[in-house]
Protein backbone atom coordinates (compact mmCIF):
# COMPACT_ATOMS: atom_id res chain seq x y z
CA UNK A 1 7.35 -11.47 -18.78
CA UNK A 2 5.23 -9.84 -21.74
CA UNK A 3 2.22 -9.96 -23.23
CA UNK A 4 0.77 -10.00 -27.01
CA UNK A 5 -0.80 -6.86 -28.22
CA UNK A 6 -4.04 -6.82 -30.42
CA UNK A 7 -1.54 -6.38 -33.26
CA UNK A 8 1.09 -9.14 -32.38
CA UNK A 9 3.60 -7.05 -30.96
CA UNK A 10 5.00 -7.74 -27.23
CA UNK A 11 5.56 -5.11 -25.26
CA UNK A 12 7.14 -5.74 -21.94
CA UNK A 13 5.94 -5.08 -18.08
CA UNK A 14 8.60 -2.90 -16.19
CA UNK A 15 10.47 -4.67 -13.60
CA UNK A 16 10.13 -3.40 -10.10
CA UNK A 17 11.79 -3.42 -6.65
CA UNK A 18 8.48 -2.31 -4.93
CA UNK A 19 4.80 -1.77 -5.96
CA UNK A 20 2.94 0.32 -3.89
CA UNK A 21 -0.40 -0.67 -4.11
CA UNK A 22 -2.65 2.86 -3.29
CA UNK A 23 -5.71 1.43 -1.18
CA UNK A 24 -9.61 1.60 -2.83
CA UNK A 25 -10.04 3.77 -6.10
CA UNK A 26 -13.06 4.63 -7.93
CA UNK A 27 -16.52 4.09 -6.71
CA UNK A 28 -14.78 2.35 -3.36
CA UNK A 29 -13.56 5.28 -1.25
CA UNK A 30 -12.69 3.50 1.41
CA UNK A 31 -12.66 5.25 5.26
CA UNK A 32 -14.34 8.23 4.96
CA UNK A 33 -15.26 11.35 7.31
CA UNK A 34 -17.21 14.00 6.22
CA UNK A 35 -15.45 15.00 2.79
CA UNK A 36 -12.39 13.58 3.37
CA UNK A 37 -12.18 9.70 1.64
CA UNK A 38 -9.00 7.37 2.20
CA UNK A 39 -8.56 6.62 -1.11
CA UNK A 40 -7.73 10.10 -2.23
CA UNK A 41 -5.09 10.08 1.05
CA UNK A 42 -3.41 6.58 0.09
CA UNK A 43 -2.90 8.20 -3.44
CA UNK A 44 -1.43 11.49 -2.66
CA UNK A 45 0.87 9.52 0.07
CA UNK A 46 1.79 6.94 -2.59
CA UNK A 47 2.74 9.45 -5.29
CA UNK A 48 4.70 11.04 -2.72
CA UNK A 49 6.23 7.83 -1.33
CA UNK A 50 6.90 6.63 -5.30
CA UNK A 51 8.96 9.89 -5.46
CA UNK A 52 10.83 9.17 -2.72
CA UNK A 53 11.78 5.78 -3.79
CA UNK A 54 12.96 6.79 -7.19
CA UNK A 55 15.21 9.39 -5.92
CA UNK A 56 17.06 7.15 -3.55
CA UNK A 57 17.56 4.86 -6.48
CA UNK A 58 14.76 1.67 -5.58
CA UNK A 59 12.93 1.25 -8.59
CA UNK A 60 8.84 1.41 -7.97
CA UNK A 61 5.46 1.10 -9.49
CA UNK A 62 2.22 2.07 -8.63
CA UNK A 63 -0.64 0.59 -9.43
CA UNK A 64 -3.04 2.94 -9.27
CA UNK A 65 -2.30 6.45 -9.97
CA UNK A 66 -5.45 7.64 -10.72
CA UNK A 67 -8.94 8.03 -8.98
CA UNK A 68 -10.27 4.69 -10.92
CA UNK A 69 -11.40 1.23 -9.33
CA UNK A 70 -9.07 -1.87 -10.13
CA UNK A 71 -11.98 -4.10 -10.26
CA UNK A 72 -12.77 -2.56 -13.98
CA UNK A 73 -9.75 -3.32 -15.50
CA UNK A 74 -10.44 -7.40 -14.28
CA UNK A 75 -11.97 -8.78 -17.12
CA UNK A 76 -11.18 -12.45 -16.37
CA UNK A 77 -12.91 -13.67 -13.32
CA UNK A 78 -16.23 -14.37 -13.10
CA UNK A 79 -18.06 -12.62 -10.00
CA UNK A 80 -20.21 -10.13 -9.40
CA UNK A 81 -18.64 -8.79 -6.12
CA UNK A 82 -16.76 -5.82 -7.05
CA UNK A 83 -14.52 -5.97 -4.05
CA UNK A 84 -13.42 -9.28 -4.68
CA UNK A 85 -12.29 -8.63 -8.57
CA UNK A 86 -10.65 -5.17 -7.05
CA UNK A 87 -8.22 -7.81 -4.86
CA UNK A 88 -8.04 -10.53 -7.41
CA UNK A 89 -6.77 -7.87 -10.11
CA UNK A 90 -4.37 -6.59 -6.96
CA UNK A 91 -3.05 -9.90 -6.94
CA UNK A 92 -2.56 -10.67 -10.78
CA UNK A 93 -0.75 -7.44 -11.12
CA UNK A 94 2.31 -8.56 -8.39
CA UNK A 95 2.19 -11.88 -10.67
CA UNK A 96 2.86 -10.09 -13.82
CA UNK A 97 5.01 -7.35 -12.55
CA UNK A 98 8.84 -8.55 -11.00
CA UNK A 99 9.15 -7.45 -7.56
CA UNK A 100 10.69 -7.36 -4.59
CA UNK A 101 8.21 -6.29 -2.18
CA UNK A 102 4.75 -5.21 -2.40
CA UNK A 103 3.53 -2.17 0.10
CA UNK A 104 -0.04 -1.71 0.38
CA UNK A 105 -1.25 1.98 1.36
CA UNK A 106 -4.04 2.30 4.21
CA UNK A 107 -5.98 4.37 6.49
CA UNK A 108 -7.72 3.00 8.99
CA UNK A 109 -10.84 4.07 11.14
CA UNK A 110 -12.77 3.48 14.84
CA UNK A 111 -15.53 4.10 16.86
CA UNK A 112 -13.70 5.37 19.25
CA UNK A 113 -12.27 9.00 17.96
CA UNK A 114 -9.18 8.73 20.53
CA UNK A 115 -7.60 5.54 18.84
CA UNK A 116 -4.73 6.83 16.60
CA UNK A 117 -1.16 5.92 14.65
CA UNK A 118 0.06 3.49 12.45
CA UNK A 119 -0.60 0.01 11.82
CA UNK A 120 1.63 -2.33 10.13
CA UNK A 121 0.04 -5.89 9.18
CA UNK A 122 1.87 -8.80 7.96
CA UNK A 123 2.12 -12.30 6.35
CA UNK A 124 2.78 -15.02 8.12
CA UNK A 125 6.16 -15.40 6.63
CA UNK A 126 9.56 -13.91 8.44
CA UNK A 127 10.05 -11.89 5.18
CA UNK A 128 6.98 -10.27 5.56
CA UNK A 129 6.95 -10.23 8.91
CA UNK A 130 10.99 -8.37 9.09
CA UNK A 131 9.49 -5.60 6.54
CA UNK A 132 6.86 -5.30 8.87
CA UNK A 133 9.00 -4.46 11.58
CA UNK A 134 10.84 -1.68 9.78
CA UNK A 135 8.07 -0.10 8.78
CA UNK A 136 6.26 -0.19 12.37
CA UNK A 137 9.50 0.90 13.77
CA UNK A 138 9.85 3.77 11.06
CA UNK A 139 6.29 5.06 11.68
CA UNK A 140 6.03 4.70 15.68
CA UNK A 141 9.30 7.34 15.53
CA UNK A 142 7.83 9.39 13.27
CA UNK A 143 4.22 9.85 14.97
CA UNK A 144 5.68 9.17 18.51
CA UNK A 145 3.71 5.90 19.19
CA UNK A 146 4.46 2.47 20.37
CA UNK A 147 2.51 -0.21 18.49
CA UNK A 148 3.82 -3.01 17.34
CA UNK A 149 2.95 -5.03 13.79
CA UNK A 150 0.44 -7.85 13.70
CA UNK A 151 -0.43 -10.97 11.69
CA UNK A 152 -3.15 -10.16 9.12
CA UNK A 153 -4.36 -13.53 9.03
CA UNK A 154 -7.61 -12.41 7.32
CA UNK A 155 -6.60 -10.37 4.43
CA UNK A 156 -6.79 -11.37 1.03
CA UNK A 157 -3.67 -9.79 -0.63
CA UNK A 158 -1.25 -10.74 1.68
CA UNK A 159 -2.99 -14.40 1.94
CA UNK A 160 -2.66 -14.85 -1.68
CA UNK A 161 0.37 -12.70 -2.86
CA UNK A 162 3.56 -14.70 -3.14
CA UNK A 163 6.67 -11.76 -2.33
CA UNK A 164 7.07 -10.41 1.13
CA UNK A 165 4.05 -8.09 1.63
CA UNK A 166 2.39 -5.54 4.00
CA UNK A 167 -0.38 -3.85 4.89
CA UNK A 168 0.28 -0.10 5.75
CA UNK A 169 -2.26 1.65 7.86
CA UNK A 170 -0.79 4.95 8.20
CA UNK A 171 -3.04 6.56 10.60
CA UNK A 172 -6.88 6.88 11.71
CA UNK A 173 -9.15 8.94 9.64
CA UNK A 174 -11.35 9.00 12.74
CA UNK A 175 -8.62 10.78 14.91
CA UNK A 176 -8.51 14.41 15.11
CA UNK A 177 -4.71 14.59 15.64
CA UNK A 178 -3.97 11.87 12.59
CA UNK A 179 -6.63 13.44 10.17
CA UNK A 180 -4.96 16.38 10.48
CA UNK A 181 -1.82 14.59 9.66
CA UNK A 182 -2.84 12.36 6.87
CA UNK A 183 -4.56 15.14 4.77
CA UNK A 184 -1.59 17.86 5.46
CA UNK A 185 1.00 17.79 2.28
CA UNK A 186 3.89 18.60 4.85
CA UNK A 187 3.02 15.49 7.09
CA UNK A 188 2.17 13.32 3.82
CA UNK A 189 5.51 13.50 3.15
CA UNK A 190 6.77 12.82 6.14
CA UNK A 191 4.42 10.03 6.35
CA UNK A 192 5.93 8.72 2.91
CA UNK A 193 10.05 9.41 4.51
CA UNK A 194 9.01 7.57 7.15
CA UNK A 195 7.94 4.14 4.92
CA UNK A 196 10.87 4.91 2.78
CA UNK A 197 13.37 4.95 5.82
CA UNK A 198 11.91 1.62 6.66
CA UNK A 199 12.06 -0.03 3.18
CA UNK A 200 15.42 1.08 3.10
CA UNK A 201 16.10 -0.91 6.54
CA UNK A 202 14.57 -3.76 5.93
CA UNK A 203 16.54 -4.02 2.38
CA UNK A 204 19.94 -3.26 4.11
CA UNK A 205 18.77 -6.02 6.78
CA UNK A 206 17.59 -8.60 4.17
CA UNK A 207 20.56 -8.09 1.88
């Protein structure tokens, strides 16, 4: 698939095994506490994790790797809610970009300060729904917890996006313990080994 420049010329998108999709951007910040905002963690995970990826041969793309909203680079649909363009341009870039898998970077947040680890949500589709699993199974090792993945029924990227897809929420931002972890370097990259390790099964599983 390409598109026409303003002068003619096509120049073509890159072809992907697995776009991580970094969380927020921009104005939208996402979780916050205090200082710290979850869209600058999903980014310096996701660099990491796109690191990763490349060196173990899976071809990746991110598509955000910069602190800048998605919802200004949609153009096309008409509505004011900037959320809403922010998803719909999430979704047109899996359409344009070739891909295997699409892994969506997270952190979540609660009332409650003593709710913590990972969070894997899926599509109602066994695909989905296997990566899931790897990835839960992945994380829960690597942060010593126990949950297990769940539908995400509600969400609009994995409703509306066509290849097996997740939603990665790699720890609480309102946790002590996993704030710690999710804005240390050293555990960011353990964070990222730990989604790589998963990929990796659920690719060895699938094929």
């Amino acid at each position: 698939m390409g598109r026409t420049g303003d002068k003619g010329q096509v120049w073509m998108l890159p072809r992907t095994a697995v776009i991580i999709d970094v969380g927020h951007g921009g104005v939208d910040g996402g979780a916050s506490y205090g200082t710290m905002l979850e869209k600058d963690i999903n980014l310096a995970i996701a660099s990491k994790l796109y690191l990763l990826l490349q060196s173990k041969g899976i071809p990746a793309v991110m598509n955000r790797t910069g602190d800048y909203a998605l919802s200004d680079e949609n153009n096309w649909q008409r509505t004011r809610s900037r959320h809403r363009k922010d998803l719909a341009q999430r979704q047109q870039l899996t359409k344009e970009i070739g891909s295997e898998l699409l892994v969506s970077l997270h952190v979540n947040s609660a009332k409650s300060s003593r709710k913590r680890g990972p969070l894997v949500l899926h599509q109602n589709t066994g695909e989905s729904a296997l990566l899931a699993f790897c990835l839960q199974d992945a994380l829960n090792r690597q942060q010593q917890t126990s949950a297990y993945p769940r539908l995400g029924k509600p969400f609009y990227l994995l409703r509306r996006v066509d290849q097996p897809s997740v939603i990665v929420e790699m720890g609480f931002i309102s946790n002590a313990e996993d704030r710690n972890m999710l804005t240390n370097p050293v555990r960011q990259t353990e964070i990222a080994q730990a989604i790589l390790s998963g990929i990796r099964h659920y690719k060895w599983i699938s094929h």
